[in-house]
C-alpha atoms as a PDB file:
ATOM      1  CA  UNK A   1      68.860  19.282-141.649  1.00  0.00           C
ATOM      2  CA  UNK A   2      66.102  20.422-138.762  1.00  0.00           C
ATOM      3  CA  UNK A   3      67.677  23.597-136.733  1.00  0.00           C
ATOM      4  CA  UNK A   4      65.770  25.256-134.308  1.00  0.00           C
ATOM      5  CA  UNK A   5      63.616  28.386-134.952  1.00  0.00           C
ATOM      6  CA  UNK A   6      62.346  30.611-132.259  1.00  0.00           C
ATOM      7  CA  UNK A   7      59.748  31.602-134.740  1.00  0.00           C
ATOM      8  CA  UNK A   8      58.455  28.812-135.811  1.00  0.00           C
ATOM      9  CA  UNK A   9      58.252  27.039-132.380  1.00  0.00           C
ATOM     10  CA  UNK A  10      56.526  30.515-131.174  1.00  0.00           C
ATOM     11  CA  UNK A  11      53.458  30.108-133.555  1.00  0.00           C
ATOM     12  CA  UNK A  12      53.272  26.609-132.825  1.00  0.00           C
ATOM     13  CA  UNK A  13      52.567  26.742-129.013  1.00  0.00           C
ATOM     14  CA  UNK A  14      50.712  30.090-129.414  1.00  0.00           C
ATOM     15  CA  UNK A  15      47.620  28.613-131.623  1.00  0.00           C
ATOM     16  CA  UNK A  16      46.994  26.064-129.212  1.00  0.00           C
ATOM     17  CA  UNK A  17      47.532  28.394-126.668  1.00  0.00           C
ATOM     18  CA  UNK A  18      45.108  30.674-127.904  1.00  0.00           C
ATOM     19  CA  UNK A  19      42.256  28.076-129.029  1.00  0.00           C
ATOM     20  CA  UNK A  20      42.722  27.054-124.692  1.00  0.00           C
ATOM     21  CA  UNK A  21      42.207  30.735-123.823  1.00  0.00           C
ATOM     22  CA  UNK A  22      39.464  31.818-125.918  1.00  0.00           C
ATOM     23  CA  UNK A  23      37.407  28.607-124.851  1.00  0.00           C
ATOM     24  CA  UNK A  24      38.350  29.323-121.491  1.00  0.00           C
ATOM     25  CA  UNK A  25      36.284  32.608-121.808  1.00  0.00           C
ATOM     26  CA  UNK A  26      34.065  31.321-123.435  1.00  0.00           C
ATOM     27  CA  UNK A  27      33.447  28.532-120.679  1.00  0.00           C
ATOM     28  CA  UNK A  28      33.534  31.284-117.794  1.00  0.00           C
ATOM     29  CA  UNK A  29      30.913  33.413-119.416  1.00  0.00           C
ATOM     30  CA  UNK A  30      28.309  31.183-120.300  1.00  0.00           C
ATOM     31  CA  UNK A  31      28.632  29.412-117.179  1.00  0.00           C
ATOM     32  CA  UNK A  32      28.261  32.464-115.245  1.00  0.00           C
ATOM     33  CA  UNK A  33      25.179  33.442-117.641  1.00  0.00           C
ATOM     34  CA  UNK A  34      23.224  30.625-116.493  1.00  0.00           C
ATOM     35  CA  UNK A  35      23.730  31.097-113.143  1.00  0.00           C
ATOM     36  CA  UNK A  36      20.961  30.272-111.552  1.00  0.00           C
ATOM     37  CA  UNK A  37      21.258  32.487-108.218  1.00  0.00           C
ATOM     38  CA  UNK A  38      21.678  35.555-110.695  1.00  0.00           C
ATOM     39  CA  UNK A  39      18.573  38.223-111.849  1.00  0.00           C
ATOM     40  CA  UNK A  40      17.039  37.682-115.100  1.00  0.00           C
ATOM     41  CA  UNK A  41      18.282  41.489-116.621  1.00  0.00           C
ATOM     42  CA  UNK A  42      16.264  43.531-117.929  1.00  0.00           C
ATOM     43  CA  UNK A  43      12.640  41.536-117.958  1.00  0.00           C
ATOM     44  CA  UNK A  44      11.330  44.177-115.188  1.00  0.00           C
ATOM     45  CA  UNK A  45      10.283  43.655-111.334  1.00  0.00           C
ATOM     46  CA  UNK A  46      10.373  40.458-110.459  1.00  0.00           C
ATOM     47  CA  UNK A  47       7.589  37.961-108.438  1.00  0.00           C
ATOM     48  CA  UNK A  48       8.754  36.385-104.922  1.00  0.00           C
ATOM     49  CA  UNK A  49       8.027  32.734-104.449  1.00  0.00           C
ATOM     50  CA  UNK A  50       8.849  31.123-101.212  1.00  0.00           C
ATOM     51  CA  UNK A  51       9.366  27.217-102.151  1.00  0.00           C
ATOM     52  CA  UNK A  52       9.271  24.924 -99.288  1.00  0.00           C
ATOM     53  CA  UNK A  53       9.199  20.779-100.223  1.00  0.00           C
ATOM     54  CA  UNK A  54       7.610  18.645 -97.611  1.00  0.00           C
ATOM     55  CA  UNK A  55       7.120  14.892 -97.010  1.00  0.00           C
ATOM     56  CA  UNK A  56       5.462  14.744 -99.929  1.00  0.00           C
ATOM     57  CA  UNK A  57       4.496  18.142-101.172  1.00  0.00           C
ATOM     58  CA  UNK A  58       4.830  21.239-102.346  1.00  0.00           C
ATOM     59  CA  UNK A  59       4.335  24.334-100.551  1.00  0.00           C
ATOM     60  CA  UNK A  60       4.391  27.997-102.007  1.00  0.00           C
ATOM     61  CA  UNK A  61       4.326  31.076-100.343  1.00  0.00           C
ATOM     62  CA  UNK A  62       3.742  34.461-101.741  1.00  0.00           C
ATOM     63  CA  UNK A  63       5.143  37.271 -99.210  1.00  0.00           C
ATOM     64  CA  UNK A  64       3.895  39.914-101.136  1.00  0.00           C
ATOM     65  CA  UNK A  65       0.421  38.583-101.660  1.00  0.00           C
ATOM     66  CA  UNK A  66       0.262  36.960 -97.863  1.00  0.00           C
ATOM     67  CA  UNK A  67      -1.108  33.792 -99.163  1.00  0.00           C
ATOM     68  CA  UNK A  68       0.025  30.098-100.101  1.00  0.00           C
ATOM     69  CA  UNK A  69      -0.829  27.281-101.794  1.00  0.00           C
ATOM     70  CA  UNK A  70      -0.137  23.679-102.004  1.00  0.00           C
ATOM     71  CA  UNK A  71       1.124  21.360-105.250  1.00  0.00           C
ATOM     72  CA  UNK A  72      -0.107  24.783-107.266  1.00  0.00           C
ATOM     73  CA  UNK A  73       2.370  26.984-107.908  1.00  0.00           C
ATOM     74  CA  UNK A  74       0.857  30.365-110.303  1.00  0.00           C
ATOM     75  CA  UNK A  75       2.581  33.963-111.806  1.00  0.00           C
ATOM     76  CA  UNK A  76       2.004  36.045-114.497  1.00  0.00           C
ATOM     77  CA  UNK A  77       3.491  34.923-117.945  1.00  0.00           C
ATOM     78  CA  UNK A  78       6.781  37.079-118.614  1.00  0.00           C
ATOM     79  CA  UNK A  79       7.347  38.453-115.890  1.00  0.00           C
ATOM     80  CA  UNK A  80      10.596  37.257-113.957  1.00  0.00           C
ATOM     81  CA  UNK A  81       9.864  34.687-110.945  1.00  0.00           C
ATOM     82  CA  UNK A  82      12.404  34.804-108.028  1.00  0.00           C
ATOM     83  CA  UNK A  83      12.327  31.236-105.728  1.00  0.00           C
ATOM     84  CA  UNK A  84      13.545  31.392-102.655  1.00  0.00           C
ATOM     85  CA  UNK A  85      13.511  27.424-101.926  1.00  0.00           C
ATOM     86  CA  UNK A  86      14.008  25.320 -98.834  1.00  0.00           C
ATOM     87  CA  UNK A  87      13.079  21.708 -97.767  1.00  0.00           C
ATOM     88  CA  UNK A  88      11.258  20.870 -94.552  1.00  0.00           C
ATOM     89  CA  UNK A  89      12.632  17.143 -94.920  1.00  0.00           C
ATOM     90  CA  UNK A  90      15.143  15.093 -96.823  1.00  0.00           C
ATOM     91  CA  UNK A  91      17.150  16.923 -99.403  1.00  0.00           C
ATOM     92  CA  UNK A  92      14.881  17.383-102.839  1.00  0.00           C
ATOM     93  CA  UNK A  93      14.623  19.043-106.093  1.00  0.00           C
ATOM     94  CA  UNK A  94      12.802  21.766-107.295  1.00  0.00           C
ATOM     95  CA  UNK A  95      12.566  21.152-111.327  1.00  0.00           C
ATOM     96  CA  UNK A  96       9.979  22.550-114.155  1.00  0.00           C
ATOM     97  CA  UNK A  97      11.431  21.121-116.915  1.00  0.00           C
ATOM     98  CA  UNK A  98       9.966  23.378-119.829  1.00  0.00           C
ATOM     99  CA  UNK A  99      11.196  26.437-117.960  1.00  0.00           C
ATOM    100  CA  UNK A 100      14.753  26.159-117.174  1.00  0.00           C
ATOM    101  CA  UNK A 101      17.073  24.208-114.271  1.00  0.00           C
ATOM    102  CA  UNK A 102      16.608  22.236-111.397  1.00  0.00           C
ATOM    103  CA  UNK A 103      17.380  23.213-108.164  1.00  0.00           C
ATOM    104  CA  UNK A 104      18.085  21.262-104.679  1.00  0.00           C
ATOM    105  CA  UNK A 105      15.955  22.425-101.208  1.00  0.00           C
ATOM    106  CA  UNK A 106      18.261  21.117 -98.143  1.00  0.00           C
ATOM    107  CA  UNK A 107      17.077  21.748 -94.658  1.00  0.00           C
ATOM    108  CA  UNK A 108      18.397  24.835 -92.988  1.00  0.00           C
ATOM    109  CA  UNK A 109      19.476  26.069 -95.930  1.00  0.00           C
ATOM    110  CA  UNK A 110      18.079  28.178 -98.789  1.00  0.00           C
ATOM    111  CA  UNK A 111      18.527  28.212-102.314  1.00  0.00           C
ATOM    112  CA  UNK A 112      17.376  30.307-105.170  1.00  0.00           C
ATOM    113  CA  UNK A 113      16.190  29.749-108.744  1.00  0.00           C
ATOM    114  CA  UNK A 114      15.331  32.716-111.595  1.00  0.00           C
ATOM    115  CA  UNK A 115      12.986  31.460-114.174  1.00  0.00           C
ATOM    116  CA  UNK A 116      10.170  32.773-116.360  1.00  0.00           C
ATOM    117  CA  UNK A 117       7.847  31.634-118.746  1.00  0.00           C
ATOM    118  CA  UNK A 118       7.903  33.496-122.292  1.00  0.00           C
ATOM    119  CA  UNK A 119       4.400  32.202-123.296  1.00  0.00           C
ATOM    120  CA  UNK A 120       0.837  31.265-121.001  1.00  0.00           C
ATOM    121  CA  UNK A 121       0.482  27.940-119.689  1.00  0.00           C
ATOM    122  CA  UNK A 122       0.733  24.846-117.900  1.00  0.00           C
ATOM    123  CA  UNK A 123       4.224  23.588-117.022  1.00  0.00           C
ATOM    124  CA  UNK A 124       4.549  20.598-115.008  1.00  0.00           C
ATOM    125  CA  UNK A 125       6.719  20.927-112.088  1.00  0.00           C
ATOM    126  CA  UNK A 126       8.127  17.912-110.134  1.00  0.00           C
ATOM    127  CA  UNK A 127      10.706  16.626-108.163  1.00  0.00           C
ATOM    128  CA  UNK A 128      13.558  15.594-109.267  1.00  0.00           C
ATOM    129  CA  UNK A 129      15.364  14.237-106.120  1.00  0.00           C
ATOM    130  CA  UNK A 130      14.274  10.776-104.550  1.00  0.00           C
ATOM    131  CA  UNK A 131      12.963  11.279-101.082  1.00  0.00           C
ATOM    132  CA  UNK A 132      10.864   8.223-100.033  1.00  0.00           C
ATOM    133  CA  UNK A 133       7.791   6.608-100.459  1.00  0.00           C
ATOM    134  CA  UNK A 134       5.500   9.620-101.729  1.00  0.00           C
ATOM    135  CA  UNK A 135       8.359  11.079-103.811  1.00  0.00           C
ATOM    136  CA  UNK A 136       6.160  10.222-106.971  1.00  0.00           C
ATOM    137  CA  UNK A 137       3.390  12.395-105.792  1.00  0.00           C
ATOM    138  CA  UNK A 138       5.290  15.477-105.218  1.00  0.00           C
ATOM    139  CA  UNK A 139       4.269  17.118-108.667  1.00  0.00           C
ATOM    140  CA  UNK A 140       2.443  20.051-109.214  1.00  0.00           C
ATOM    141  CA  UNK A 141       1.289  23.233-111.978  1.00  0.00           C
ATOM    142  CA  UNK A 142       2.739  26.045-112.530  1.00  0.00           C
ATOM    143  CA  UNK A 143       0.422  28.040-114.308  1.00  0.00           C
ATOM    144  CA  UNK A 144       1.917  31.129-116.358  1.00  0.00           C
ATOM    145  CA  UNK A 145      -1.359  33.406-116.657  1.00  0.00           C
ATOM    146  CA  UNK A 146      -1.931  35.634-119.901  1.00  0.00           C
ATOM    147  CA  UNK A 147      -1.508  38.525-118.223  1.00  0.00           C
ATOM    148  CA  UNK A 148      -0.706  40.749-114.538  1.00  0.00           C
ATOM    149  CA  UNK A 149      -4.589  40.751-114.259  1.00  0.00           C
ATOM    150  CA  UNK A 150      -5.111  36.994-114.473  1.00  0.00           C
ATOM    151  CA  UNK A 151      -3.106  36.889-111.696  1.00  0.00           C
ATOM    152  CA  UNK A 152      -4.391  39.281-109.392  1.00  0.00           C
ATOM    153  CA  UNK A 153      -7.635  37.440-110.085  1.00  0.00           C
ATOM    154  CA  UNK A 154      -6.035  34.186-109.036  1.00  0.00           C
ATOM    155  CA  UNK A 155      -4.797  36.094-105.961  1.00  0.00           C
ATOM    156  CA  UNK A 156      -7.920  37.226-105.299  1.00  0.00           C
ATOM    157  CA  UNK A 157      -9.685  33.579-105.446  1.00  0.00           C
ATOM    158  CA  UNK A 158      -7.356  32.180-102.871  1.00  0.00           C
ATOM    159  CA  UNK A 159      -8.117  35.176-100.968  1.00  0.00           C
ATOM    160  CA  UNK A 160     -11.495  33.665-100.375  1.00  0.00           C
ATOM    161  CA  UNK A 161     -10.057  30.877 -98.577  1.00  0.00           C
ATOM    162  CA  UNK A 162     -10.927  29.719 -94.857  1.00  0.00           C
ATOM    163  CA  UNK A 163      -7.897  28.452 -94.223  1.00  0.00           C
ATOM    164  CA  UNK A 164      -4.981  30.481 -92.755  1.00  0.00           C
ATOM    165  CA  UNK A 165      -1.885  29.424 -92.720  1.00  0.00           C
ATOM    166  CA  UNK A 166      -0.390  29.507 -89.083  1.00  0.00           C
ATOM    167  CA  UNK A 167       2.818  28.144 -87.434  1.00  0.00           C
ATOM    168  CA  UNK A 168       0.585  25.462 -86.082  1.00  0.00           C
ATOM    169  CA  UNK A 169      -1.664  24.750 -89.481  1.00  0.00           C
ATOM    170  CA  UNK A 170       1.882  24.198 -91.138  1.00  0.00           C
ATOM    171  CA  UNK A 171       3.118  21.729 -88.504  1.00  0.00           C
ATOM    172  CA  UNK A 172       0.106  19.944 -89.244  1.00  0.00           C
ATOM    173  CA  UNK A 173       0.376  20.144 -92.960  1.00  0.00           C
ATOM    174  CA  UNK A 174       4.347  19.238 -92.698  1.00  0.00           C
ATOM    175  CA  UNK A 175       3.350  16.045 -91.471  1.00  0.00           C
ATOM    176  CA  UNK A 176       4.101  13.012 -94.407  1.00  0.00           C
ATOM    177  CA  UNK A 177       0.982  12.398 -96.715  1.00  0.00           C
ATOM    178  CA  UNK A 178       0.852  11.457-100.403  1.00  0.00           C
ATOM    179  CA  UNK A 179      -0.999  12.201-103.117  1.00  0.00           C
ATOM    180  CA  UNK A 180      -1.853  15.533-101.868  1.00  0.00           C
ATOM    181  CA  UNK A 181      -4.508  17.979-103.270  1.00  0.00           C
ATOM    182  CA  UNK A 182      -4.393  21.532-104.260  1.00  0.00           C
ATOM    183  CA  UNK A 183      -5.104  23.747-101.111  1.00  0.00           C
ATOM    184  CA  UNK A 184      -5.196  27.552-100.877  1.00  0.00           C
ATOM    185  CA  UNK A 185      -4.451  29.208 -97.380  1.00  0.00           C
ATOM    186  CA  UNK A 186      -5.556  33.250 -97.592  1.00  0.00           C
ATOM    187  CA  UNK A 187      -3.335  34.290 -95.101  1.00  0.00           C
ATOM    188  CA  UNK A 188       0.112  33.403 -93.747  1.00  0.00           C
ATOM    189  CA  UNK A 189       2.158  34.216 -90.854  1.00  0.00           C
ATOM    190  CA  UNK A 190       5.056  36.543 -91.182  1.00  0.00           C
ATOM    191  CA  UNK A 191       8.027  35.443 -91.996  1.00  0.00           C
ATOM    192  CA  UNK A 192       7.183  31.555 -91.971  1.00  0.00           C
ATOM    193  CA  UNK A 193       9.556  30.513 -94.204  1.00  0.00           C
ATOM    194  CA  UNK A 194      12.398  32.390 -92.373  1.00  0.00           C
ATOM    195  CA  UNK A 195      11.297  30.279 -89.449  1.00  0.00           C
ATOM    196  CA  UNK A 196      11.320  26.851 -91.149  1.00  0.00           C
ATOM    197  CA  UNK A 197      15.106  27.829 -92.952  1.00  0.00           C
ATOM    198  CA  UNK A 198      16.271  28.562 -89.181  1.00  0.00           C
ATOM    199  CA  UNK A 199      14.524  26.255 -86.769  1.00  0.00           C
ATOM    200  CA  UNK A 200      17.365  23.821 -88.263  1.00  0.00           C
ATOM    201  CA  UNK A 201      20.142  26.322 -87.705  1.00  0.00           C
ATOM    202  CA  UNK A 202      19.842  26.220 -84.428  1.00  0.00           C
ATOM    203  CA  UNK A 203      22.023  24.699 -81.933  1.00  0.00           C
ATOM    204  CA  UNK A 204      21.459  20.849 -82.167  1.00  0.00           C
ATOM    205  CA  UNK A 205      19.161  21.905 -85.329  1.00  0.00           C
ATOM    206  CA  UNK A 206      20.692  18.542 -87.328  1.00  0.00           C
ATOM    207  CA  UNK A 207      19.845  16.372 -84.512  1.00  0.00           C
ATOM    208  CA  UNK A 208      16.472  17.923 -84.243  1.00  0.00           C
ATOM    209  CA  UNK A 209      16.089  16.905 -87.941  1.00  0.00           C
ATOM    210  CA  UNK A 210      17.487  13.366 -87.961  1.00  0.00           C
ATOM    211  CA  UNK A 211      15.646  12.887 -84.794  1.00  0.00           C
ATOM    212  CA  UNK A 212      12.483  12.639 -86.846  1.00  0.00           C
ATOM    213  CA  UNK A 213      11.683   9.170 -87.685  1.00  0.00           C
ATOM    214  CA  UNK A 214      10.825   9.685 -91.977  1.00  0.00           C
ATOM    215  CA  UNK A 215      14.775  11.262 -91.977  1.00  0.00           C
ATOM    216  CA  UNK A 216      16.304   8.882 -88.988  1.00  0.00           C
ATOM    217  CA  UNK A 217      17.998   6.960 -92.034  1.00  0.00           C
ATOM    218  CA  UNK A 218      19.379   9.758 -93.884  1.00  0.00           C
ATOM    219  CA  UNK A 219      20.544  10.447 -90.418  1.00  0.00           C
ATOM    220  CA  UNK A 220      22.876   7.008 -90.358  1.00  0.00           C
ATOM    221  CA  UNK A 221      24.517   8.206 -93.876  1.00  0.00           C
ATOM    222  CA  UNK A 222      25.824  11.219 -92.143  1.00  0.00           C
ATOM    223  CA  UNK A 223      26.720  10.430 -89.249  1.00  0.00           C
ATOM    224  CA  UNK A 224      30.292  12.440 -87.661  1.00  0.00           C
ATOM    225  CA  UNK A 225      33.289  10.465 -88.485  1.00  0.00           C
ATOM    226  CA  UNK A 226      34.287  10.710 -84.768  1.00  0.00           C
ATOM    227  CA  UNK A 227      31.099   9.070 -83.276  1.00  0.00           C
ATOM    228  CA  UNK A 228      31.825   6.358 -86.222  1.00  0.00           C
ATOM    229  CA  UNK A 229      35.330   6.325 -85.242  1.00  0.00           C
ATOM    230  CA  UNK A 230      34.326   5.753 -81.144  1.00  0.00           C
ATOM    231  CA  UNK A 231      31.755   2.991 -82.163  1.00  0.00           C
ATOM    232  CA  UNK A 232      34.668   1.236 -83.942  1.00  0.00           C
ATOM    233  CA  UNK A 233      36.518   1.561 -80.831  1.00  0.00           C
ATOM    234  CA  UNK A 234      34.085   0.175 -79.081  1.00  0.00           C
ATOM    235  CA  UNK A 235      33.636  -3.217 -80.513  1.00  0.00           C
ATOM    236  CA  UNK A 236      37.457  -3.762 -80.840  1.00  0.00           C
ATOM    237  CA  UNK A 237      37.457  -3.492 -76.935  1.00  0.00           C
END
Protein backbone atom coordinates (compact mmCIF):
# COMPACT_ATOMS: atom_id res chain seq x y z
CA UNK A 1 0.00 0.00 0.00
CA UNK A 2 0.98 3.86 -1.19
CA UNK A 3 1.32 6.14 2.18
CA UNK A 4 2.40 9.46 1.95
CA UNK A 5 6.05 10.64 2.34
CA UNK A 6 7.03 14.17 2.97
CA UNK A 7 10.32 13.18 1.53
CA UNK A 8 9.63 11.77 -1.33
CA UNK A 9 6.93 14.30 -2.46
CA UNK A 10 9.72 17.08 -1.43
CA UNK A 11 12.27 15.89 -4.14
CA UNK A 12 9.64 15.46 -6.53
CA UNK A 13 8.35 19.11 -6.77
CA UNK A 14 11.86 20.47 -6.01
CA UNK A 15 13.62 19.09 -9.42
CA UNK A 16 11.10 20.61 -11.44
CA UNK A 17 11.20 23.43 -9.38
CA UNK A 18 14.70 23.90 -9.78
CA UNK A 19 15.04 23.04 -13.69
CA UNK A 20 12.06 26.38 -13.78
CA UNK A 21 14.46 28.51 -11.72
CA UNK A 22 17.72 27.94 -13.19
CA UNK A 23 16.18 28.55 -16.79
CA UNK A 24 14.57 31.42 -15.44
CA UNK A 25 18.13 32.91 -14.86
CA UNK A 26 19.25 31.81 -17.46
CA UNK A 27 16.40 33.55 -19.61
CA UNK A 28 16.89 36.96 -17.60
CA UNK A 29 20.57 37.11 -18.27
CA UNK A 30 20.92 36.49 -21.74
CA UNK A 31 18.07 38.57 -22.49
CA UNK A 32 19.46 41.39 -20.68
CA UNK A 33 22.98 40.64 -22.49
CA UNK A 34 21.61 41.40 -25.75
CA UNK A 35 20.09 44.34 -24.88
CA UNK A 36 20.33 46.42 -27.43
CA UNK A 37 20.13 49.98 -25.59
CA UNK A 38 23.15 48.64 -23.39
CA UNK A 39 27.25 49.54 -24.05
CA UNK A 40 29.26 47.02 -25.73
CA UNK A 41 31.87 46.48 -22.39
CA UNK A 42 35.01 46.67 -22.64
CA UNK A 43 35.69 47.24 -26.68
CA UNK A 44 36.94 50.98 -25.80
CA UNK A 45 35.37 54.57 -26.74
CA UNK A 46 32.73 54.28 -28.71
CA UNK A 47 31.64 56.21 -32.34
CA UNK A 48 28.27 58.40 -32.31
CA UNK A 49 25.95 57.89 -35.22
CA UNK A 50 22.88 59.95 -35.49
CA UNK A 51 20.36 57.68 -37.70
CA UNK A 52 17.50 59.50 -39.12
CA UNK A 53 15.14 57.36 -41.93
CA UNK A 54 13.36 59.52 -44.39
CA UNK A 55 10.78 59.00 -47.18
CA UNK A 56 12.97 56.94 -48.68
CA UNK A 57 16.42 57.27 -47.26
CA UNK A 58 18.90 57.12 -45.04
CA UNK A 59 20.46 59.87 -43.30
CA UNK A 60 23.61 59.75 -40.94
CA UNK A 61 24.98 62.24 -38.89
CA UNK A 62 28.27 62.30 -37.19
CA UNK A 63 28.23 64.96 -34.16
CA UNK A 64 31.64 64.54 -33.48
CA UNK A 65 32.92 64.83 -37.00
CA UNK A 66 30.13 67.71 -37.98
CA UNK A 67 29.33 66.01 -41.15
CA UNK A 68 26.61 63.60 -42.76
CA UNK A 69 25.95 61.48 -45.34
CA UNK A 70 23.19 59.90 -47.18
CA UNK A 71 22.41 55.86 -47.91
CA UNK A 72 26.38 55.60 -46.71
CA UNK A 73 26.80 54.90 -43.43
CA UNK A 74 31.08 54.39 -42.49
CA UNK A 75 33.28 53.64 -38.91
CA UNK A 76 36.28 52.14 -38.13
CA UNK A 77 36.29 48.22 -37.91
CA UNK A 78 36.23 47.21 -34.06
CA UNK A 79 35.58 49.87 -32.59
CA UNK A 80 32.04 50.08 -30.82
CA UNK A 81 29.29 52.16 -32.89
CA UNK A 82 26.59 53.91 -30.75
CA UNK A 83 23.12 54.81 -33.02
CA UNK A 84 21.11 57.16 -31.84
CA UNK A 85 18.07 56.54 -34.42
CA UNK A 86 14.91 58.42 -35.26
CA UNK A 87 12.46 58.51 -38.27
CA UNK A 88 11.41 61.70 -40.02
CA UNK A 89 8.26 59.70 -41.44
CA UNK A 90 6.34 56.50 -40.98
CA UNK A 91 7.67 54.13 -38.41
CA UNK A 92 10.85 52.02 -40.00
CA UNK A 93 13.65 49.77 -39.27
CA UNK A 94 17.10 50.21 -38.93
CA UNK A 95 18.69 46.53 -39.72
CA UNK A 96 22.42 45.36 -40.91
CA UNK A 97 21.91 41.97 -40.89
CA UNK A 98 25.64 40.62 -40.67
CA UNK A 99 26.17 42.85 -37.64
CA UNK A 100 23.62 42.24 -35.10
CA UNK A 101 19.63 43.38 -34.47
CA UNK A 102 17.20 45.44 -35.96
CA UNK A 103 15.93 48.35 -34.57
CA UNK A 104 12.57 50.56 -35.14
CA UNK A 105 12.94 54.72 -35.80
CA UNK A 106 9.33 56.22 -34.76
CA UNK A 107 8.80 59.91 -35.06
CA UNK A 108 9.39 61.93 -31.96
CA UNK A 109 11.00 59.37 -30.49
CA UNK A 110 14.56 58.00 -30.32
CA UNK A 111 15.98 54.74 -30.14
CA UNK A 112 19.39 53.29 -29.79
CA UNK A 113 21.34 50.36 -31.23
CA UNK A 114 25.18 49.09 -30.09
CA UNK A 115 26.84 47.20 -32.81
CA UNK A 116 30.33 46.66 -34.19
CA UNK A 117 31.97 44.97 -36.82
CA UNK A 118 34.87 42.42 -35.74
CA UNK A 119 36.41 42.31 -39.28
CA UNK A 120 36.70 45.24 -42.47
CA UNK A 121 34.01 45.45 -44.84
CA UNK A 122 30.91 45.94 -46.58
CA UNK A 123 27.69 45.13 -44.72
CA UNK A 124 24.52 45.83 -46.33
CA UNK A 125 22.17 47.77 -44.32
CA UNK A 126 18.40 48.05 -45.13
CA UNK A 127 15.16 48.49 -43.92
CA UNK A 128 13.37 46.22 -42.50
CA UNK A 129 9.96 47.94 -41.86
CA UNK A 130 7.47 48.58 -44.86
CA UNK A 131 6.93 52.25 -45.34
CA UNK A 132 5.53 52.90 -48.87
CA UNK A 133 6.34 53.05 -52.27
CA UNK A 134 10.28 53.68 -52.10
CA UNK A 135 10.65 51.34 -49.09
CA UNK A 136 12.77 49.02 -51.47
CA UNK A 137 15.26 51.71 -52.08
CA UNK A 138 16.03 52.57 -48.61
CA UNK A 139 19.34 50.40 -48.48
CA UNK A 140 22.62 51.48 -47.97
CA UNK A 141 26.74 50.46 -46.91
CA UNK A 142 28.11 50.39 -44.00
CA UNK A 143 31.60 50.25 -44.54
CA UNK A 144 33.83 48.93 -41.50
CA UNK A 145 37.37 50.52 -42.50
CA UNK A 146 40.73 48.57 -41.64
CA UNK A 147 41.68 50.84 -39.35
CA UNK A 148 41.04 54.54 -37.10
CA UNK A 149 43.09 56.11 -40.02
CA UNK A 150 40.91 54.88 -42.88
CA UNK A 151 38.42 56.62 -41.29
CA UNK A 152 39.70 59.86 -40.58
CA UNK A 153 40.58 59.76 -44.26
CA UNK A 154 36.97 59.09 -45.13
CA UNK A 155 36.15 62.00 -42.79
CA UNK A 156 38.36 64.01 -44.37
CA UNK A 157 36.92 63.31 -48.10
CA UNK A 158 33.46 64.34 -47.12
CA UNK A 159 35.05 67.24 -45.64
CA UNK A 160 35.63 68.43 -49.14
CA UNK A 161 32.08 68.63 -49.79
CA UNK A 162 30.04 71.83 -51.01
CA UNK A 163 27.18 70.95 -49.52
CA UNK A 164 26.25 71.91 -45.91
CA UNK A 165 23.77 70.55 -44.26
CA UNK A 166 21.30 73.28 -42.89
CA UNK A 167 17.80 73.20 -41.28
CA UNK A 168 16.58 74.29 -44.65
CA UNK A 169 18.94 71.82 -46.98
CA UNK A 170 17.35 68.98 -44.75
CA UNK A 171 13.74 70.08 -45.30
CA UNK A 172 14.55 69.88 -48.78
CA UNK A 173 16.27 66.57 -48.63
CA UNK A 174 13.30 65.16 -46.21
CA UNK A 175 11.10 65.55 -48.99
CA UNK A 176 9.97 61.72 -50.56
CA UNK A 177 12.38 60.54 -53.43
CA UNK A 178 13.53 57.03 -54.34
CA UNK A 179 16.34 55.50 -55.39
CA UNK A 180 18.51 57.97 -53.79
CA UNK A 181 22.33 58.43 -54.27
CA UNK A 182 25.16 58.66 -51.91
CA UNK A 183 25.61 62.40 -50.84
CA UNK A 184 28.15 63.87 -48.41
CA UNK A 185 27.24 67.24 -46.58
CA UNK A 186 30.72 68.73 -44.79
CA UNK A 187 29.03 70.51 -42.30
CA UNK A 188 25.86 70.25 -40.21
CA UNK A 189 23.92 72.37 -37.98
CA UNK A 190 24.04 71.85 -34.29
CA UNK A 191 22.00 69.76 -32.81
CA UNK A 192 19.80 68.82 -35.98
CA UNK A 193 18.80 65.70 -34.99
CA UNK A 194 17.64 66.96 -31.52
CA UNK A 195 15.45 69.23 -33.58
CA UNK A 196 13.88 66.61 -35.89
CA UNK A 197 13.27 64.05 -32.49
CA UNK A 198 11.36 67.22 -30.93
CA UNK A 199 9.63 69.20 -33.64
CA UNK A 200 7.07 66.13 -33.16
CA UNK A 201 6.97 66.48 -29.40
CA UNK A 202 5.54 69.45 -29.52
CA UNK A 203 2.11 70.42 -28.74
CA UNK A 204 -0.10 69.16 -31.69
CA UNK A 205 3.39 67.49 -32.90
CA UNK A 206 1.16 64.12 -34.05
CA UNK A 207 -1.16 66.19 -35.96
CA UNK A 208 1.66 68.08 -37.48
CA UNK A 209 2.90 64.61 -38.63
CA UNK A 210 -0.29 62.97 -39.88
CA UNK A 211 -1.07 66.24 -41.42
CA UNK A 212 1.49 65.43 -44.08
CA UNK A 213 -0.04 63.84 -46.99
CA UNK A 214 2.79 60.50 -47.53
CA UNK A 215 1.66 59.67 -43.51
CA UNK A 216 -2.22 61.02 -43.76
CA UNK A 217 -3.06 57.13 -43.90
CA UNK A 218 -1.06 55.93 -41.12
CA UNK A 219 -2.86 58.82 -39.61
CA UNK A 220 -6.55 56.97 -40.09
CA UNK A 221 -5.01 53.69 -38.25
CA UNK A 222 -4.48 55.75 -35.21
CA UNK A 223 -6.88 57.75 -34.90
CA UNK A 224 -8.24 58.58 -30.80
CA UNK A 225 -10.89 56.20 -29.87
CA UNK A 226 -13.01 59.22 -28.77
CA UNK A 227 -13.05 61.09 -32.17
CA UNK A 228 -13.94 57.37 -33.55
CA UNK A 229 -16.38 57.03 -30.87
CA UNK A 230 -18.12 60.81 -31.79
CA UNK A 231 -18.09 59.89 -35.59
CA UNK A 232 -20.10 56.76 -34.63
CA UNK A 233 -22.36 58.98 -32.86
CA UNK A 234 -22.76 60.91 -35.51
CA UNK A 235 -24.17 58.70 -38.14
CA UNK A 236 -26.53 56.94 -35.63
CA UNK A 237 -28.16 60.47 -35.25
Amino acid sequence: KWAHSTKIEAVVWSIPILIVVSLSVITWRSTHALDPYAPLEGQGEHLTVEVVSLNWKWLFIYPEQGIATVNELVFPANKPVAFKITSESTMNSFFIPQLGSQIYSMAGMETKLHLIADEPGTYKGISSNYSGAGFTGMKFNAIATPTEDDFEAWVASVKQSQTSLTSGAYEQLAEPSENNPVTYFSKVDDGLFHNIVMKYMKDHGSMDFYNKPENAAMGEHHAMPEMQHSHHQEDAQ
